[in-house]
N, C-alpha and C. Protein backbone atom coordinates (compact mmCIF):
# COMPACT_ATOMS: atom_id res chain seq x y z
N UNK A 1 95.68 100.14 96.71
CA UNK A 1 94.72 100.01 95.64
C UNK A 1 94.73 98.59 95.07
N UNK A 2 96.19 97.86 95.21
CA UNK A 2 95.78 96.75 94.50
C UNK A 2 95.33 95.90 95.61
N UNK A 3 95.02 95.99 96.33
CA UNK A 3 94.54 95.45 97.69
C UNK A 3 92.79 95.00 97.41
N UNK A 4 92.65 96.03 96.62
CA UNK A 4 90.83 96.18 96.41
C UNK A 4 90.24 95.07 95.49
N UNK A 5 91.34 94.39 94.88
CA UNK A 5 90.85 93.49 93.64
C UNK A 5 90.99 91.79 94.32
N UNK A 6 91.33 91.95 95.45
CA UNK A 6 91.69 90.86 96.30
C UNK A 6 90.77 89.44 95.92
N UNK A 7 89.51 90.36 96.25
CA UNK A 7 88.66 88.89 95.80
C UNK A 7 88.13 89.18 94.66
N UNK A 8 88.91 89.20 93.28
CA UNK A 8 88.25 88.98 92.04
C UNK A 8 89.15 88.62 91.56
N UNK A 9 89.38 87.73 90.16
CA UNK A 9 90.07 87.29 89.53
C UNK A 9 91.15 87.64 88.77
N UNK A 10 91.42 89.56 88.91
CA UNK A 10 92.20 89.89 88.07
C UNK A 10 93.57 89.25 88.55
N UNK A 11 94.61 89.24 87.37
CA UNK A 11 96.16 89.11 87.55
C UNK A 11 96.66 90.09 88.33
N UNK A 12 97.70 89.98 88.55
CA UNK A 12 98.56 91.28 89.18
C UNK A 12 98.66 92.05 88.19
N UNK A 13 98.99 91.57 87.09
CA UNK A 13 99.36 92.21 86.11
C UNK A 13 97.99 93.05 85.61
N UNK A 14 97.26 92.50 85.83
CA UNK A 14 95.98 93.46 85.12
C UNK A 14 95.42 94.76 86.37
N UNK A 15 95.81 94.12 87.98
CA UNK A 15 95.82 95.26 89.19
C UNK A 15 96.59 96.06 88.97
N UNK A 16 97.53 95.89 88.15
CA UNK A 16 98.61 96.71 88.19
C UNK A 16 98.07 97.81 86.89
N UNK A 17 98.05 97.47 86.16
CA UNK A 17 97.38 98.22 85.08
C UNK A 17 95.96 98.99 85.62
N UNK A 18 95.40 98.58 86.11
CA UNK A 18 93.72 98.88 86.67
C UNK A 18 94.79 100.41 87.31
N UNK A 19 95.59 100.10 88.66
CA UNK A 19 96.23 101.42 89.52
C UNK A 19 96.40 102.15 88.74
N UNK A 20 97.14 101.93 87.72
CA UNK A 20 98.47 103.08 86.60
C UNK A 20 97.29 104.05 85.75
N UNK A 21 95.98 103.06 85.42
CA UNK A 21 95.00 103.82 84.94
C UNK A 21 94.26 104.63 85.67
N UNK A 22 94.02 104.34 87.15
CA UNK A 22 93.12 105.69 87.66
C UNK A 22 94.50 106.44 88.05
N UNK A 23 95.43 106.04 88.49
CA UNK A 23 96.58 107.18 88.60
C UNK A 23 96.67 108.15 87.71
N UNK A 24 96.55 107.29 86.87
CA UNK A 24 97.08 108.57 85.27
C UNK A 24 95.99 109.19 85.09
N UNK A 25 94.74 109.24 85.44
CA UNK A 25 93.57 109.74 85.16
C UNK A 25 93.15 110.71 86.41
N UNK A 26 93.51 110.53 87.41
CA UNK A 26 94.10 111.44 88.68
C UNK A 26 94.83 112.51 88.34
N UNK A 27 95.69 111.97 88.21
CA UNK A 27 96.75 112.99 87.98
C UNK A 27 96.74 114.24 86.70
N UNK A 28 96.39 113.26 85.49
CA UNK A 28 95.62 114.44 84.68
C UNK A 28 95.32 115.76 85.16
N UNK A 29 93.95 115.36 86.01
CA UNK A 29 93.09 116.20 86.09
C UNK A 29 93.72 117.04 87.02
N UNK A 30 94.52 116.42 88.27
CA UNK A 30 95.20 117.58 89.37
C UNK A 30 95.67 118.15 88.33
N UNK A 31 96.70 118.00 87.70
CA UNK A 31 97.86 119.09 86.85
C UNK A 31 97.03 120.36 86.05
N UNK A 32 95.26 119.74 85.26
CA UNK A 32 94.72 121.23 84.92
C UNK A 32 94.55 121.85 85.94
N UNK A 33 93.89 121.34 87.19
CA UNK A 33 93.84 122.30 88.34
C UNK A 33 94.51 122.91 89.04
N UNK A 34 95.88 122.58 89.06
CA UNK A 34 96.99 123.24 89.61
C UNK A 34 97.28 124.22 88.14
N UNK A 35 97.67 124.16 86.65
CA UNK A 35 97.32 125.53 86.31
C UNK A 35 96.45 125.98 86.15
N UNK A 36 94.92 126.09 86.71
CA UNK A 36 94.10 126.84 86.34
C UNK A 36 94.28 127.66 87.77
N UNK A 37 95.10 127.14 88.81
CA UNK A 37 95.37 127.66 90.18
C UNK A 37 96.64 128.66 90.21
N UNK A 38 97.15 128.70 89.14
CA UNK A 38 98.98 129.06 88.81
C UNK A 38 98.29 130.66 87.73
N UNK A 39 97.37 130.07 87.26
CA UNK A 39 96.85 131.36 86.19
C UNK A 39 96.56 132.29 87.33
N UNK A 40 95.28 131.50 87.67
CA UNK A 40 94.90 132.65 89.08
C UNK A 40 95.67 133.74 89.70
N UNK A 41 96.98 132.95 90.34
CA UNK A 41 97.84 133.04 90.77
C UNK A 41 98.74 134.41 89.99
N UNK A 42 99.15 134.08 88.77
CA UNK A 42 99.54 135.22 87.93
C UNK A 42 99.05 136.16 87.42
N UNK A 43 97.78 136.01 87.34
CA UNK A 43 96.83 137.12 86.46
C UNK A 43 95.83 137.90 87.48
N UNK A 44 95.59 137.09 88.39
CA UNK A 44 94.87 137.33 89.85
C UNK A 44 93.17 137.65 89.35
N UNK A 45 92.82 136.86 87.90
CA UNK A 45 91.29 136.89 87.73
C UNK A 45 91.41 134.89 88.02
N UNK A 46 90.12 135.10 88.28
CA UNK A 46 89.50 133.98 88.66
C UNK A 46 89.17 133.06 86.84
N UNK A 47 89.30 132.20 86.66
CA UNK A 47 88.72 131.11 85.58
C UNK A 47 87.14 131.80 84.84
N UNK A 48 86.68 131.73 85.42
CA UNK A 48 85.43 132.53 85.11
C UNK A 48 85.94 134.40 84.56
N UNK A 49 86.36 134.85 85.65
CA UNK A 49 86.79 136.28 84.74
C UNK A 49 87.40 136.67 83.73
N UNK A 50 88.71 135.25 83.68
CA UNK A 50 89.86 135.04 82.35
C UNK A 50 89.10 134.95 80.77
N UNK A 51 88.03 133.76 81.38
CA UNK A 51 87.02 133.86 80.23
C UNK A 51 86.04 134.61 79.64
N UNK A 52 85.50 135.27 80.75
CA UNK A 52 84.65 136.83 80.47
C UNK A 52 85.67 137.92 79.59
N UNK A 53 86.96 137.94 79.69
CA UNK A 53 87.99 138.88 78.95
C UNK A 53 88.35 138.09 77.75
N UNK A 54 87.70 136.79 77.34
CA UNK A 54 88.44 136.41 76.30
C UNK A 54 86.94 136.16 75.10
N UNK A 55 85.79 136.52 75.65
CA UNK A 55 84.82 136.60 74.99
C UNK A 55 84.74 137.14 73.84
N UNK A 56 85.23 137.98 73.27
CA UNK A 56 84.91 138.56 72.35
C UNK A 56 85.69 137.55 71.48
N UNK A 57 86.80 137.20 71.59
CA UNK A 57 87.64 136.21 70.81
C UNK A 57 87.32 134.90 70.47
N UNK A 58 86.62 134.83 71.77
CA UNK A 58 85.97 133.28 71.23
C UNK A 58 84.62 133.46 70.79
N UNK A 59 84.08 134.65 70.62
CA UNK A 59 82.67 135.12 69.61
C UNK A 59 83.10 134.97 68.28
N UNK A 60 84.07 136.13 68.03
CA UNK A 60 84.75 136.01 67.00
C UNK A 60 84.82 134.69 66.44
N UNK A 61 85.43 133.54 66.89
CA UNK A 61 85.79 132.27 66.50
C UNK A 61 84.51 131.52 65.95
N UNK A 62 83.92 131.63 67.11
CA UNK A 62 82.45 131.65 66.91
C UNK A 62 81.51 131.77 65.38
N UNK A 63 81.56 133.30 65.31
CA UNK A 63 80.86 133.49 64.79
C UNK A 63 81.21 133.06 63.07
N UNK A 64 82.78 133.20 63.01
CA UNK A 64 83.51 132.63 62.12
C UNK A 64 82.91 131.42 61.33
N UNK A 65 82.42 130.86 62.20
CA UNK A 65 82.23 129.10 61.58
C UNK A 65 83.07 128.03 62.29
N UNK A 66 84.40 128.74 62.63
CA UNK A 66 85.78 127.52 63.30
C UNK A 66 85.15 126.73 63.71
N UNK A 67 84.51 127.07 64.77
CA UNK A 67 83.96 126.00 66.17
C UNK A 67 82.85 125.79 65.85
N UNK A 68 81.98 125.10 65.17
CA UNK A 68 81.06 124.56 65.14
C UNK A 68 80.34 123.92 66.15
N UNK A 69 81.04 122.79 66.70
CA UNK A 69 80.32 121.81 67.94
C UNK A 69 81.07 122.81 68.64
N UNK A 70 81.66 123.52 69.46
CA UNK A 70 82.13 124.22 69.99
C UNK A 70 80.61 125.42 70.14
N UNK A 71 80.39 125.98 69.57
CA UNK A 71 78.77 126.96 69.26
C UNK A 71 77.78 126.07 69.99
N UNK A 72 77.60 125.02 70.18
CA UNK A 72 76.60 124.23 70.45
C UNK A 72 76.62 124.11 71.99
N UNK A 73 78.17 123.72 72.55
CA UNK A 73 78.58 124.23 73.82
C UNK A 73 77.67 124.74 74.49
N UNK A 74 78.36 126.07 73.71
CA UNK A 74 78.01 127.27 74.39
C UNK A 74 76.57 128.00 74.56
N UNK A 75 76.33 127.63 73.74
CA UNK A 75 74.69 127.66 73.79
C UNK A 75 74.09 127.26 74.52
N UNK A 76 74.54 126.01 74.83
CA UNK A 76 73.59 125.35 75.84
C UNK A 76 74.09 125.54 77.55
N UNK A 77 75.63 126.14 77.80
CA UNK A 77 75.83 127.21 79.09
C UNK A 77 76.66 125.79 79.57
N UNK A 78 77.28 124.91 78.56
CA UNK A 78 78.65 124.07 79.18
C UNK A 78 79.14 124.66 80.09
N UNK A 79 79.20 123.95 81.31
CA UNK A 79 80.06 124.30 82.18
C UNK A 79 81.49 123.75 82.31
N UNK A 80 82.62 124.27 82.54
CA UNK A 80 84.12 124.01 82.46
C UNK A 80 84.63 123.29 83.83
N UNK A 81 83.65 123.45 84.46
CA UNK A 81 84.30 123.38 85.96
C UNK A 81 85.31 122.01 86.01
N UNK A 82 86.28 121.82 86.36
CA UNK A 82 87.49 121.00 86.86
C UNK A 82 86.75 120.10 87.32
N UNK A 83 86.11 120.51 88.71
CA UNK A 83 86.02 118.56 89.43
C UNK A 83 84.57 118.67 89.07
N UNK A 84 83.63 118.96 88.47
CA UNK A 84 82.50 118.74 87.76
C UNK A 84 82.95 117.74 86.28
N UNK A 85 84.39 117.86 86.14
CA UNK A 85 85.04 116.55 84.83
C UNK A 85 85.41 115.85 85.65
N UNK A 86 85.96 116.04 86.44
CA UNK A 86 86.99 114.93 87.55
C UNK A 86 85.36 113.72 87.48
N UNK A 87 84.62 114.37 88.34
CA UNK A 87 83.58 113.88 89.02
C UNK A 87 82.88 112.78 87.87
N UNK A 88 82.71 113.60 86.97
CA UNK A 88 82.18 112.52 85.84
C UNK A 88 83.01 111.73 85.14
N UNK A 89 84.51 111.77 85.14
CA UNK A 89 85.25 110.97 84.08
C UNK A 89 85.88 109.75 85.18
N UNK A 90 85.89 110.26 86.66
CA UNK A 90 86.17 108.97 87.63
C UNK A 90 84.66 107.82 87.49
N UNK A 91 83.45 108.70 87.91
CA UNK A 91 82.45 107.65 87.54
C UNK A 91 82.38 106.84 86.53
N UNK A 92 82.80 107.35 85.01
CA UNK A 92 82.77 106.56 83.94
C UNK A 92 83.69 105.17 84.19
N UNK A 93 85.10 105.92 84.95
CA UNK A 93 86.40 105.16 84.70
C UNK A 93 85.93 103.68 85.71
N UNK A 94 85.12 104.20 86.77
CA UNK A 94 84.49 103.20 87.39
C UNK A 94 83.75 102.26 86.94
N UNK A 95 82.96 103.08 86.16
CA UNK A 95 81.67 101.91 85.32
C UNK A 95 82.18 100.86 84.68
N UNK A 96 83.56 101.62 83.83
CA UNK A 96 84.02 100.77 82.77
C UNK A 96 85.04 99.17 83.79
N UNK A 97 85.47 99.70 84.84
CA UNK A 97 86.24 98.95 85.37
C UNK A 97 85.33 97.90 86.35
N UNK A 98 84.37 98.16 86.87
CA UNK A 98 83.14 96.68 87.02
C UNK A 98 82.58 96.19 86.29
N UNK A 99 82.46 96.86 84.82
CA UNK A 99 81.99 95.85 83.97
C UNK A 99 83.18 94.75 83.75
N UNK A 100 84.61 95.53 83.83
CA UNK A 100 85.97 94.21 83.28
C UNK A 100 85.63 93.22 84.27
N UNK A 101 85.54 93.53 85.49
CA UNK A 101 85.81 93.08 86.98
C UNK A 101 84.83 92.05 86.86
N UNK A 102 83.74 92.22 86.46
CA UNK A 102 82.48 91.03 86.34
C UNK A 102 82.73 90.62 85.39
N UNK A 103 83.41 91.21 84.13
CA UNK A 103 83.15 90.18 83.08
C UNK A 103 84.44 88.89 83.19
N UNK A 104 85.30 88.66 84.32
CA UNK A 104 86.45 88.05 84.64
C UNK A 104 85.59 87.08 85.25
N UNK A 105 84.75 87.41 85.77
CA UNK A 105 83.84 86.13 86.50
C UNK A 105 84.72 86.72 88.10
């Protein structure tokens, strides 16, 4: 990976930082997916079913007032999916890291 910055101006020190940041942002995301794979695993409902059984509780919460932007979610049929975040928080992490990359000249 630090191989990729070859022809741009960053330091090592800043390649090195650039790696540690999509690493850590990698890795994040494996570790929810490995327990949302470990739940599975123990409870033997699927992510989607866990949450169909926990509906009423998070109505409840709901309807409470708690979750406010949380209500708004849901309303609009947020989806949770794992690499549907992966997918969008690597693109961001990208965007943000060619704008540094160009703005180094």
């Amino acid at each position: 990976m630090l191989g990729i910055f070859d022809d741009t101006t960053l330091t090592a020190t800043e390649r090195m930082y650039v790696q540690i940041m999509v690493l850590t942002f990698v890795r994040g995301l494996a570790a929810a997916v490995e327990l949302e794979h470990e739940a599975v695993r123990e409870t033997g409902l699927t992510s989607d079913q866990w949450l169909d059984t926990q509906a009423g509780n998070l109505a409840g919460l709901i309807d409470s007032g708690a979750l406010t932007h949380f209500r708004e979610l849901t309303e609009h049929g947020f989806d949770f999916d794992l690499n549907q975040l992966f997918e969008f928080g690597l693109a961001r992490l990208l965007d943000g890291l060619t704008l540094f990359v160009e703005a180094r000249g």
